[in-house]
C-alpha atoms as a PDB file:
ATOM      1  CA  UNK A   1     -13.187  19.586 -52.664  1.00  0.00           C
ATOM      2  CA  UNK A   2     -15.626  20.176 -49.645  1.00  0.00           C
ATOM      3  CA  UNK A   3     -15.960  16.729 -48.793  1.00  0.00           C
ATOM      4  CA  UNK A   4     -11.950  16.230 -48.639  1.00  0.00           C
ATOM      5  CA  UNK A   5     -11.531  18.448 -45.446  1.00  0.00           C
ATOM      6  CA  UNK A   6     -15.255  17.266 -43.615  1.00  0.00           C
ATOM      7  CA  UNK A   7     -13.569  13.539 -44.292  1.00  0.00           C
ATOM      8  CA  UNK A   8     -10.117  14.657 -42.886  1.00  0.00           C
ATOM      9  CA  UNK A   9     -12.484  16.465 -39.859  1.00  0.00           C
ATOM     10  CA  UNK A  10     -13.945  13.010 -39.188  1.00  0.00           C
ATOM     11  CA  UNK A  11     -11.532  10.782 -39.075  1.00  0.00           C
ATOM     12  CA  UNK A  12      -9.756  13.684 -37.066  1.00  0.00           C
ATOM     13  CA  UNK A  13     -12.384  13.173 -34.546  1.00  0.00           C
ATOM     14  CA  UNK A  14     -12.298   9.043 -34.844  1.00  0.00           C
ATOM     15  CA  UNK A  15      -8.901   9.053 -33.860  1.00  0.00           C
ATOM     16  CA  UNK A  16      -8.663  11.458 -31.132  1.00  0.00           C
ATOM     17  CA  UNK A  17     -11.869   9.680 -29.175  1.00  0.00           C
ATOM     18  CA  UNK A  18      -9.931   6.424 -28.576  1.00  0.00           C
ATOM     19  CA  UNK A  19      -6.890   8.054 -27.244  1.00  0.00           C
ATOM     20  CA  UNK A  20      -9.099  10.036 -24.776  1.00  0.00           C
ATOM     21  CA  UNK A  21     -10.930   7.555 -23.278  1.00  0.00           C
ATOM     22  CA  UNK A  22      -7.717   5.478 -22.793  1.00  0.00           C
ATOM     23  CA  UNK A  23      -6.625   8.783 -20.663  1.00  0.00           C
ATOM     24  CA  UNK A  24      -9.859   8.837 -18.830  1.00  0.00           C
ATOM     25  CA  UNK A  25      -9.621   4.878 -17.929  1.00  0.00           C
ATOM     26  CA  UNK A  26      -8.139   4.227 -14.352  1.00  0.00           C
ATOM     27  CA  UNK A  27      -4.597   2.803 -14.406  1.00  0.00           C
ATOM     28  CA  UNK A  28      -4.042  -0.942 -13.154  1.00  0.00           C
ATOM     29  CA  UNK A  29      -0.637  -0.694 -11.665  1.00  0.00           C
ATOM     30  CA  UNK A  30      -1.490   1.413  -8.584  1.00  0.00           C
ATOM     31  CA  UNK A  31      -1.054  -0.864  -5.672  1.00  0.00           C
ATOM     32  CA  UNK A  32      -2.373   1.157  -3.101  1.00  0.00           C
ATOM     33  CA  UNK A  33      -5.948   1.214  -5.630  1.00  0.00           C
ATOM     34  CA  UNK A  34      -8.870  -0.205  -3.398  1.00  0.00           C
ATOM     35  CA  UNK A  35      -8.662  -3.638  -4.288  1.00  0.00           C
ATOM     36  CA  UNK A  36     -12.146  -5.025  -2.333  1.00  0.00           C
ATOM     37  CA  UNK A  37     -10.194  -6.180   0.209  1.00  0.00           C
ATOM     38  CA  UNK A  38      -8.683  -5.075   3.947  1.00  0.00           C
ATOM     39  CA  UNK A  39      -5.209  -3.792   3.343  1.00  0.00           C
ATOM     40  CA  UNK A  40      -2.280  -4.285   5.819  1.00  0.00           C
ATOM     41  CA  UNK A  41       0.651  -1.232   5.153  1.00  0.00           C
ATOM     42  CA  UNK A  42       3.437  -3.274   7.201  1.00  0.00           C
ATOM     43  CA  UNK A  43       6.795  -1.008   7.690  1.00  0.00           C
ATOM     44  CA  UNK A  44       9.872  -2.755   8.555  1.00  0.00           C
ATOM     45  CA  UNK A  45      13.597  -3.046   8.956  1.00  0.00           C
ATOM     46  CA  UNK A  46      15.874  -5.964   8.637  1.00  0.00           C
ATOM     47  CA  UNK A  47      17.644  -4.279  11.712  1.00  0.00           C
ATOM     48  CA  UNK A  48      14.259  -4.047  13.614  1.00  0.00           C
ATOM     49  CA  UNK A  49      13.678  -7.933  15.199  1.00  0.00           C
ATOM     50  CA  UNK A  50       9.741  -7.371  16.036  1.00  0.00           C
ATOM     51  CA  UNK A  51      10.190  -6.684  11.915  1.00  0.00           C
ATOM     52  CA  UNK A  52      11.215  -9.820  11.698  1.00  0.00           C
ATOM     53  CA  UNK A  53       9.225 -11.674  14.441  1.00  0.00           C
ATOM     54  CA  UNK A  54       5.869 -10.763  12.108  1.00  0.00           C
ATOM     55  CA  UNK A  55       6.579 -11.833   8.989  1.00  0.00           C
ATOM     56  CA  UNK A  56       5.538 -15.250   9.041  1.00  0.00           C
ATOM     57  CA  UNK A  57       2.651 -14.132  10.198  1.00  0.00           C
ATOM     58  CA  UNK A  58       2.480 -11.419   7.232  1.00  0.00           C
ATOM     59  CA  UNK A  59       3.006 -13.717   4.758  1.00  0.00           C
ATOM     60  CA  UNK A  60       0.257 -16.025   5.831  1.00  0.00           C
ATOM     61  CA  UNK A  61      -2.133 -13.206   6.155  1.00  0.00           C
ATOM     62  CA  UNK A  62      -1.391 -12.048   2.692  1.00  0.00           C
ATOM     63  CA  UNK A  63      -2.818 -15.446   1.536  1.00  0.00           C
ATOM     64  CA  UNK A  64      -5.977 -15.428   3.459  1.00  0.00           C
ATOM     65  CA  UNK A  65      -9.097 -14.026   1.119  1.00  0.00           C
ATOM     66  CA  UNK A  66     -10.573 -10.607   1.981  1.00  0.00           C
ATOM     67  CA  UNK A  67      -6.673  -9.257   2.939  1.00  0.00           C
ATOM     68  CA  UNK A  68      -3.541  -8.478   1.820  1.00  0.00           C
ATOM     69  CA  UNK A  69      -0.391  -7.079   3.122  1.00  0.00           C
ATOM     70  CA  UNK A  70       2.145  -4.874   1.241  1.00  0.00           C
ATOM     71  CA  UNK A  71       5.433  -3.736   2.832  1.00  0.00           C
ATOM     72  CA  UNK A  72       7.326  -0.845   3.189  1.00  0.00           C
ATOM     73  CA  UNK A  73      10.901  -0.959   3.609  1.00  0.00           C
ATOM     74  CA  UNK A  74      11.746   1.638   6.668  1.00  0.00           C
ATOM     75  CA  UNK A  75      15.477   2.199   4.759  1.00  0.00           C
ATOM     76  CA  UNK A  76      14.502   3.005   1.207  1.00  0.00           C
ATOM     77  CA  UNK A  77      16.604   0.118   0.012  1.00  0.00           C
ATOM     78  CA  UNK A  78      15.581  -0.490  -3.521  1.00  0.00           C
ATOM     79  CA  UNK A  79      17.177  -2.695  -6.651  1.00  0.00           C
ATOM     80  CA  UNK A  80      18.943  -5.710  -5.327  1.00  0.00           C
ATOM     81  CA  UNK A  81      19.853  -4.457  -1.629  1.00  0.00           C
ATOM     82  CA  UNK A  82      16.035  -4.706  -1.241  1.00  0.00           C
ATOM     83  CA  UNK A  83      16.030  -8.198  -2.980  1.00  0.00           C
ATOM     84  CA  UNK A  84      18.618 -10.150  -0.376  1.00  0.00           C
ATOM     85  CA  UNK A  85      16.784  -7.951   2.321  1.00  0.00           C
ATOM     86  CA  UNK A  86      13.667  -9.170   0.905  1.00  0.00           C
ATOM     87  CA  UNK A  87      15.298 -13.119   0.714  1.00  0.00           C
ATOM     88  CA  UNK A  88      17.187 -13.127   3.544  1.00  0.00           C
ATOM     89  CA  UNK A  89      13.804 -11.916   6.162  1.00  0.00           C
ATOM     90  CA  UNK A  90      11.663 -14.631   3.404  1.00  0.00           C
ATOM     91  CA  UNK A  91       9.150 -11.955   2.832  1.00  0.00           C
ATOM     92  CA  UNK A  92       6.709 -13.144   0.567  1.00  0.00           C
ATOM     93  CA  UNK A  93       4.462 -10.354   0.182  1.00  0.00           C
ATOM     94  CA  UNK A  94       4.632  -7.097  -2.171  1.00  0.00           C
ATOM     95  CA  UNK A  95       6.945  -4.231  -1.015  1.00  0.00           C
ATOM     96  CA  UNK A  96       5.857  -0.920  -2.052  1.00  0.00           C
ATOM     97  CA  UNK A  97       8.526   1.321  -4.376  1.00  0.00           C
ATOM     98  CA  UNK A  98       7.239   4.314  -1.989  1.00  0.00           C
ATOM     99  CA  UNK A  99       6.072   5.509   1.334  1.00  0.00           C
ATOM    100  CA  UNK A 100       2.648   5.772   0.940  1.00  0.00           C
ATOM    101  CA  UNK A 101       1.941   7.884   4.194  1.00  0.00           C
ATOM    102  CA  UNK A 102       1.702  10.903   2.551  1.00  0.00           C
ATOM    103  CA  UNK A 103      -1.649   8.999   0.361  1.00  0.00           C
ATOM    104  CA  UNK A 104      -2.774   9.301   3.793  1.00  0.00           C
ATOM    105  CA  UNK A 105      -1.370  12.643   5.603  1.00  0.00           C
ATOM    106  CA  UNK A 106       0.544  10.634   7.590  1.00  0.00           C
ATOM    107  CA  UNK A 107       4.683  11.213   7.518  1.00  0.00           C
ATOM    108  CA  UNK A 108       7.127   8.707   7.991  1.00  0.00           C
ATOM    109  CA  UNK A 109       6.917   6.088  11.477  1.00  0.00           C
ATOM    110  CA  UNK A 110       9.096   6.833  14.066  1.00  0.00           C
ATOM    111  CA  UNK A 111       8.413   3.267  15.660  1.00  0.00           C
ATOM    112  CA  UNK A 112       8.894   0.102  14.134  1.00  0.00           C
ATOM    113  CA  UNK A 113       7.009  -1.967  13.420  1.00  0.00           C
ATOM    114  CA  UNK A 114       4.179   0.239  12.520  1.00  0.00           C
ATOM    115  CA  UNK A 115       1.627  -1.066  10.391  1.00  0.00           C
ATOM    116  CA  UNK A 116      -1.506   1.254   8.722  1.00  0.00           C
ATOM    117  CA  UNK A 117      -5.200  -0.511   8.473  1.00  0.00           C
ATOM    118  CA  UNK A 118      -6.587   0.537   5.022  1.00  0.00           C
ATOM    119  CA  UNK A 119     -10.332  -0.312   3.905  1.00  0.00           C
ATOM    120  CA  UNK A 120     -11.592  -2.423   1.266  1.00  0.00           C
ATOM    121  CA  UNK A 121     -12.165   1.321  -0.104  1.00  0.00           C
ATOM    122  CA  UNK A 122      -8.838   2.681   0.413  1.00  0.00           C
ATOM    123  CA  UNK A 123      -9.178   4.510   3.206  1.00  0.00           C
ATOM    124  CA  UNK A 124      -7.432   4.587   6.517  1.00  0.00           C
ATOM    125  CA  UNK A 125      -9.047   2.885   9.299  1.00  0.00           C
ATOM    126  CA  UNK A 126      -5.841   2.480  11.844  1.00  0.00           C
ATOM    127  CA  UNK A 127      -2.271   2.786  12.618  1.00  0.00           C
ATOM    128  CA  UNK A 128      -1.113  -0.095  14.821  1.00  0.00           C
ATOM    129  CA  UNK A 129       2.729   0.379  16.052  1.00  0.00           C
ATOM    130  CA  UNK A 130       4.497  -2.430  17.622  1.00  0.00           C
ATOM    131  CA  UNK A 131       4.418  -5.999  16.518  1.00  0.00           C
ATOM    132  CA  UNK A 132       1.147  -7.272  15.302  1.00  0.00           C
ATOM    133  CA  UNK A 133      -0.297 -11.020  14.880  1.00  0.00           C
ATOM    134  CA  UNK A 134      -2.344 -12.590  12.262  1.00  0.00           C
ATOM    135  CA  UNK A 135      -5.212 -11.923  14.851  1.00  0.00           C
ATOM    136  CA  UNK A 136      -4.692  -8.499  16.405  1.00  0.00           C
ATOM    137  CA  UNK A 137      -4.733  -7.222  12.585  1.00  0.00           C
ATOM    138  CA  UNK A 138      -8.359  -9.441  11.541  1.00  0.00           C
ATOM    139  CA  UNK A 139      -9.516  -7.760  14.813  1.00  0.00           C
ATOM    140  CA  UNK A 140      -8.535  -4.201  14.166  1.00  0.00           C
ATOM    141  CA  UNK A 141     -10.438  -4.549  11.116  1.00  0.00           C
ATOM    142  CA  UNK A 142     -13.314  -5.862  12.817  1.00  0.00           C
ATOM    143  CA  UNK A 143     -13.488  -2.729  15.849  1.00  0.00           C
ATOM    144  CA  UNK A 144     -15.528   0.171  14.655  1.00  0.00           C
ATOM    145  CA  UNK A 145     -13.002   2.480  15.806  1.00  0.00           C
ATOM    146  CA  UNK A 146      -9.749   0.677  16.338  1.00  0.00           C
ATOM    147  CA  UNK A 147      -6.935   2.795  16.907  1.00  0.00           C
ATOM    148  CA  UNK A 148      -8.255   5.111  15.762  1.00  0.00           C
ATOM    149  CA  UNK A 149      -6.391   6.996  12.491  1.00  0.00           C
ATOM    150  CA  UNK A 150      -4.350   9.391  13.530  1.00  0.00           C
ATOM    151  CA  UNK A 151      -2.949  12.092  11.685  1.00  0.00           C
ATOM    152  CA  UNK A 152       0.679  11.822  12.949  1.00  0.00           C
ATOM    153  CA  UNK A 153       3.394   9.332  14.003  1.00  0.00           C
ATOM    154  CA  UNK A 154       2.909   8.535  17.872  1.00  0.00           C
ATOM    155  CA  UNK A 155       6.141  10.489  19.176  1.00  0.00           C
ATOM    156  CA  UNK A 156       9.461   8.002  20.660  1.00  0.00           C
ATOM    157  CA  UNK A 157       8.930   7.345  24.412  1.00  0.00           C
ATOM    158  CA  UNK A 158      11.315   9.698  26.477  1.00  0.00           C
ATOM    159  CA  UNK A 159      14.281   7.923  28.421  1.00  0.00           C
END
């Protein structure tokens, strides 16, 4: 009769150890996880033409080793009004579900485009706003203290 409950104690503690470590093990599916490699955080509009104007760029970037780029859609469209937004402007790299400024501190862009510099460790390194190019991104990753982060959006010019 003793060794009935010890046994059900044991494989008690068997089972439970498995399902722990699977919660202690990091998840896969974050896209903003440091991935080893410079991260571009473009935000645009299909009504913004700069927007526009940079993806080809973008998309070539995003297939260039040591970067990537992810999106941000500036409208929140989601489903498929993000899809024909998303065919019609040919981007080609990931859009992100979510703003991720507030990973960073940083609220929403009041200038578009606006694009955040993230390290191959996930941190912020730079918020460029206004239209970018293939090089003025490699070389913002390159500066020791490009642009640098700031902790809010830069406010609209007065008119």
């Amino acid at each position: 009769m003793l060794l009935a409950p010890r046994l059900r104690k044991a494989l008690s503690v068997l089972l439970i150890i498995p399902l722990l470590q699977a919660c202690a093990e990091p998840r896969g599916n974050d896209p903003l996880a440091p991935s080893g490699a410079w991260t571009f955080i473009n935000y645009w509009a299909q009504w913004c033409k700069p927007c526009i104007k940079e993806i080809p760029e973008l998309n070539e970037l995003d297939n260039v080793d040591g970067y990537r780029v992810l999106g941000v859609n500036f409208d929140g469209a989601q489903g498929e009004e993000l899809q024909s937004q998303l065919d019609t402007l040919q981007v080609a790299f990931p859009t992100l579900e979510e703003d991720p400024g507030p990973r960073f501190a940083l609220e929403k862009p009041q200038v578009l485009p606006t694009t955040l510099v993230v390290t191959p460790q996930g941190k912020l390194h730079a918020v460029l706003v206004g239209p970018q190019t293939a090089e003025t991104l490699i070389a913002a990753t390159e500066a020791q203290e490009a642009a640098v982060p700031v902790k809010a959006w830069p406010a609209p010019p007065n008119h």
